[in-house]
N, C-alpha and C. Protein backbone atom coordinates (compact mmCIF):
# COMPACT_ATOMS: atom_id res chain seq x y z
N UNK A 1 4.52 -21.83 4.42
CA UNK A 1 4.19 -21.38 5.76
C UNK A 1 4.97 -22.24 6.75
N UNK A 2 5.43 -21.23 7.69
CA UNK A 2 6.63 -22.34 8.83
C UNK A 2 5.14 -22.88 9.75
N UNK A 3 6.17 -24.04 10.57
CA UNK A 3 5.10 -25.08 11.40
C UNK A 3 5.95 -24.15 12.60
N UNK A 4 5.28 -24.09 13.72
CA UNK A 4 5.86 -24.05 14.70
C UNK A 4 5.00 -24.90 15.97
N UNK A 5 5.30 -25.26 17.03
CA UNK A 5 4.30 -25.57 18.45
C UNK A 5 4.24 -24.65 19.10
N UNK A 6 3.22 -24.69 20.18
CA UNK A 6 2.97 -23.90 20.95
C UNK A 6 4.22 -23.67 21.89
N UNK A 7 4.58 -24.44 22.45
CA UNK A 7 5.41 -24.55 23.24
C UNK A 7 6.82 -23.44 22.50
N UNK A 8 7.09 -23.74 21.32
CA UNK A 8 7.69 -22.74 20.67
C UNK A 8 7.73 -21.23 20.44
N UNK A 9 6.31 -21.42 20.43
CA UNK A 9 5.54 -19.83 20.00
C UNK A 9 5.70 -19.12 21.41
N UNK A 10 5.70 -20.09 22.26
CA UNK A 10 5.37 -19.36 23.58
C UNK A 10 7.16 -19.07 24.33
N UNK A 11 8.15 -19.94 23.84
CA UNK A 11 9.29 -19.68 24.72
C UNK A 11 9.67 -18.28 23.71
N UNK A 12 9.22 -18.53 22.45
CA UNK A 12 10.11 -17.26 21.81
C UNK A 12 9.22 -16.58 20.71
N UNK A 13 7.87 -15.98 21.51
CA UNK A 13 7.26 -15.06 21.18
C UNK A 13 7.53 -13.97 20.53
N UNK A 14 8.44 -13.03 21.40
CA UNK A 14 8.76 -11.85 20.63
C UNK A 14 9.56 -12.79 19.33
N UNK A 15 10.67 -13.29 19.42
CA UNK A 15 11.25 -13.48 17.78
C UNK A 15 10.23 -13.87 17.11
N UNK A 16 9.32 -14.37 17.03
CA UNK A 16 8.18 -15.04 15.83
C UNK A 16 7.47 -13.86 15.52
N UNK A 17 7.07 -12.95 16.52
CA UNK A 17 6.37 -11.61 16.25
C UNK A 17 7.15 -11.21 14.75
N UNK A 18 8.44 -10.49 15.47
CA UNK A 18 9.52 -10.30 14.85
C UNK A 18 9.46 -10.34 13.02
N UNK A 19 9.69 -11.94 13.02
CA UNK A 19 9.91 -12.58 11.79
C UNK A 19 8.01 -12.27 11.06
N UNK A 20 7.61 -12.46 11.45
CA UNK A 20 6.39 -12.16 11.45
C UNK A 20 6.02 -10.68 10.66
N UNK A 21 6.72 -10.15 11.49
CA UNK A 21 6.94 -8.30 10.94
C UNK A 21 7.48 -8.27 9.56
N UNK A 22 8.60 -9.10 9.54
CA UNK A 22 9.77 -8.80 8.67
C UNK A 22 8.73 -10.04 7.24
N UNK A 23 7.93 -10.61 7.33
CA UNK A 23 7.14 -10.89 6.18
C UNK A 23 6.53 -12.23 6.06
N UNK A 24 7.07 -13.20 7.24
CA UNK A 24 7.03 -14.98 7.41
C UNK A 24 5.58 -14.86 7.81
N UNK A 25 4.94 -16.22 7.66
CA UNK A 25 3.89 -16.66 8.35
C UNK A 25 3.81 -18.08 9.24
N UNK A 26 3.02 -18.34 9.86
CA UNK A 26 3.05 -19.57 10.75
C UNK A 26 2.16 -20.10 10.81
N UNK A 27 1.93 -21.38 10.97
CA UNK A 27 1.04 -22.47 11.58
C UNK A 27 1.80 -22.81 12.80
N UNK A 28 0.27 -22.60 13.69
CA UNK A 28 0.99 -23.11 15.28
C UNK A 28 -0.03 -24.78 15.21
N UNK A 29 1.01 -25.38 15.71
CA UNK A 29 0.26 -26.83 16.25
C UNK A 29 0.59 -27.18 17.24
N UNK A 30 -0.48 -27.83 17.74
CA UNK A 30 -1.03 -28.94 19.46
C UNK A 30 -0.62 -30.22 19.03
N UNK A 31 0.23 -30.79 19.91
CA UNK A 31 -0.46 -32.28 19.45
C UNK A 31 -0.76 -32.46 18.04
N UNK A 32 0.24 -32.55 17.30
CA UNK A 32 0.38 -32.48 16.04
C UNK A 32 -1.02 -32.20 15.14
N UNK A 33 -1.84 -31.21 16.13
CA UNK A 33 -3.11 -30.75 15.31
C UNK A 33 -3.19 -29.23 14.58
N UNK A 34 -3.20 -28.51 13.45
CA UNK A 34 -3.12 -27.19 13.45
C UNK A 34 -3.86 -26.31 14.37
N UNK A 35 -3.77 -25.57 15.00
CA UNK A 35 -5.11 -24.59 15.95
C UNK A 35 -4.86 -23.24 15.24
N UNK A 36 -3.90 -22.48 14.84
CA UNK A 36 -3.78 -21.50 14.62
C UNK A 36 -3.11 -20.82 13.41
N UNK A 37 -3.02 -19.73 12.81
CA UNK A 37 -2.27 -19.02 11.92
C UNK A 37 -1.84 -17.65 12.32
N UNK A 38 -0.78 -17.40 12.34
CA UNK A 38 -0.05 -16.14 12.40
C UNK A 38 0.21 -15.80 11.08
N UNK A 39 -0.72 -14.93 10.45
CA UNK A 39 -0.55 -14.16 9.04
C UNK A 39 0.35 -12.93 9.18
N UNK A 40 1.36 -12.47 8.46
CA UNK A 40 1.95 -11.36 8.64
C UNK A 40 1.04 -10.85 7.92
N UNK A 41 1.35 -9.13 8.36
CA UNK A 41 0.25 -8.31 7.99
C UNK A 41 0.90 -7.39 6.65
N UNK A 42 2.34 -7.78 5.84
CA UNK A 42 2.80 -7.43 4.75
C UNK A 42 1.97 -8.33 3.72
N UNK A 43 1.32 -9.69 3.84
CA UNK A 43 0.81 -10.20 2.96
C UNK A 43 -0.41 -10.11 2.56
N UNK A 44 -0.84 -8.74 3.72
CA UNK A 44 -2.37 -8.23 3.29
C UNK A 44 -2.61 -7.62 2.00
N UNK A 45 -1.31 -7.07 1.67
CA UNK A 45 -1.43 -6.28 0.18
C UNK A 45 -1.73 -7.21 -1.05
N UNK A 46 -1.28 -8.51 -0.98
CA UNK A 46 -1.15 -9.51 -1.81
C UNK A 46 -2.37 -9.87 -1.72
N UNK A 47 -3.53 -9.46 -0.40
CA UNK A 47 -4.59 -10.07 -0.91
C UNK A 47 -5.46 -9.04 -1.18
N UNK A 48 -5.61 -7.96 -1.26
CA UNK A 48 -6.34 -6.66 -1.31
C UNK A 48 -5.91 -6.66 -2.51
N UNK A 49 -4.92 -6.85 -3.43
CA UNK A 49 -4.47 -6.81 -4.44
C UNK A 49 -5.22 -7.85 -5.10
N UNK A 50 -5.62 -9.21 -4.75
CA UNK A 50 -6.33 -10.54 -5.63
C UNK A 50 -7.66 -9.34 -5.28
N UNK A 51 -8.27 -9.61 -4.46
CA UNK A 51 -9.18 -9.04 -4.01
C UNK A 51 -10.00 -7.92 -5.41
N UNK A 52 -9.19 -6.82 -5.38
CA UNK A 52 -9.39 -5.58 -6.38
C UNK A 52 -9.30 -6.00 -7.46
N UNK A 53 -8.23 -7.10 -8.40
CA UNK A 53 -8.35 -8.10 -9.55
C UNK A 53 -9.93 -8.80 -9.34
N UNK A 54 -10.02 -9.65 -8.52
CA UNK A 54 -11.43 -10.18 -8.82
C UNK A 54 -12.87 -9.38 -8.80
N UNK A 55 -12.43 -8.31 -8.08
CA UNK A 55 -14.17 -7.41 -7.97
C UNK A 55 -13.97 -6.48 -9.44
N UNK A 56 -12.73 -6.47 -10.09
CA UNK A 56 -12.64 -5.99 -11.43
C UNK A 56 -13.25 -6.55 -12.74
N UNK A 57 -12.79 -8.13 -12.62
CA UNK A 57 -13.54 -9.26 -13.12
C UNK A 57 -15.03 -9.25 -13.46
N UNK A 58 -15.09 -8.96 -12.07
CA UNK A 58 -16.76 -9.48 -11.76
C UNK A 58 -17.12 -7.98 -12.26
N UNK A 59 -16.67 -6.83 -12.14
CA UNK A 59 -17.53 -5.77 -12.13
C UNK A 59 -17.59 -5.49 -14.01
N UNK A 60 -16.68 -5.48 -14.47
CA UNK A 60 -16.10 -5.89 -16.15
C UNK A 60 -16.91 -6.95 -16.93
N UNK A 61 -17.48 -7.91 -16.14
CA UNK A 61 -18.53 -8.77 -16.54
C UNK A 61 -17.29 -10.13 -17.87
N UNK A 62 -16.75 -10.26 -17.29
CA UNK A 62 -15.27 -11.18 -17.69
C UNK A 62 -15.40 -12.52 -17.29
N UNK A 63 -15.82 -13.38 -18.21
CA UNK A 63 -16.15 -15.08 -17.87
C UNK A 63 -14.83 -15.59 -17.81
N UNK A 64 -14.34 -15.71 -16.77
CA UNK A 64 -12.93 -16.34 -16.13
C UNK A 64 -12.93 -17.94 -16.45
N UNK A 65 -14.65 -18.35 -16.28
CA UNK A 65 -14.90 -19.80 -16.37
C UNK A 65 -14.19 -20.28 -18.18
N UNK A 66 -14.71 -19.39 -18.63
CA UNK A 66 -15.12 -19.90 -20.54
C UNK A 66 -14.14 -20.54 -21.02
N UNK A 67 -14.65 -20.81 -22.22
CA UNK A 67 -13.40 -21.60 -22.76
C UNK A 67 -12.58 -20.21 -23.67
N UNK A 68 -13.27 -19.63 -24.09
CA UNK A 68 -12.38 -18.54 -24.54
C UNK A 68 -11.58 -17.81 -23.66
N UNK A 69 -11.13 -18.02 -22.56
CA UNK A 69 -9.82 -17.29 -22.04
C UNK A 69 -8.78 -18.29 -22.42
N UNK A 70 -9.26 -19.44 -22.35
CA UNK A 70 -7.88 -20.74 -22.57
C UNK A 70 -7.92 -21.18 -24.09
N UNK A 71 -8.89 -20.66 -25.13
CA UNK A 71 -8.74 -20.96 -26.29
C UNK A 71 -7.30 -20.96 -26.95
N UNK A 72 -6.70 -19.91 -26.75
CA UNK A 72 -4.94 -20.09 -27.82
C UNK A 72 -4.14 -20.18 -26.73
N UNK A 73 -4.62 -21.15 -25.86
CA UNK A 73 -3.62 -21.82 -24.95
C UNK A 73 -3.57 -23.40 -25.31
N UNK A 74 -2.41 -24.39 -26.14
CA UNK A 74 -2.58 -25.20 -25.75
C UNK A 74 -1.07 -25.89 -25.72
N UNK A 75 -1.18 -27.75 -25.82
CA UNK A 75 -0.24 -28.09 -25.58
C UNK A 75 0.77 -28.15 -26.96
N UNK A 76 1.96 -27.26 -27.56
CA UNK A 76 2.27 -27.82 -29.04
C UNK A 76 2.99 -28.35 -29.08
N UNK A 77 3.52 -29.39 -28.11
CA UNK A 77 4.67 -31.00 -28.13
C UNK A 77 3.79 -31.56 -29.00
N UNK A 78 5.02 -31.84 -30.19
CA UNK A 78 4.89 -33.10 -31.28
C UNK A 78 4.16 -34.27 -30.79
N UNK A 79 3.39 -34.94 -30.80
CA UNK A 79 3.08 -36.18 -31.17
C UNK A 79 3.24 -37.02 -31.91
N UNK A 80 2.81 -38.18 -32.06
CA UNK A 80 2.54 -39.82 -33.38
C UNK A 80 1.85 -39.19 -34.01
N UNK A 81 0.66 -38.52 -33.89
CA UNK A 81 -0.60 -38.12 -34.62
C UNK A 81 -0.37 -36.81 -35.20
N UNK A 82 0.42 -35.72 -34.37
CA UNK A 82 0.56 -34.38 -34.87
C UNK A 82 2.13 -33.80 -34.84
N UNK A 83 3.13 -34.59 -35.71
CA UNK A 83 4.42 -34.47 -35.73
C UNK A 83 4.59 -32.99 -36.22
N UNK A 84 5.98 -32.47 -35.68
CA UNK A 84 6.47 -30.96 -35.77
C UNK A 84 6.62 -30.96 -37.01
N UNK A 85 6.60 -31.58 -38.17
CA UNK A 85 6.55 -30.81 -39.24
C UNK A 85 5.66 -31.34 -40.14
């Protein structure tokens, strides 16, 4: 996410709109404090999209927590203890 200041946002509004359109997002800051976010509204799909994944989850009744989703996930670098052959 770009930083911008107010003072920025405000001399060149329309271009940030703009870029904004075209897919960027922003943090505006005060006084090196955040106050604001300019979300482009192309990255709404990206979340309507997590969104419809997780109410799928939940509606599927799918323990995301368990250890069985990460069961035949692990690390298989050789070790001292568990050498590659």
């Amino acid at each position: 996410m770009n930083k911008v200041t107010v003072e920025e946002m405000t001399q060149g509004l329309i271009t940030y709109l703009e870029r904004a359109k075209a897919g960027e997002s922003f943090m505006i800051f005060q006084a090196d404090q955040p106050i604001a976010k300019i979300i482009s509204a192309k990255s709404e799909g990206i979340l309507e999209a997590f969104d419809a994944f997780r109410s799928k989850i939940v509606s599927e009744g799918i323990d995301s927590e368990g250890d069985e989703v990460f069961a035949d996930v692990r690390d298989r670098t050789p070790t001292s203890e568990k050498p590659c052959w």
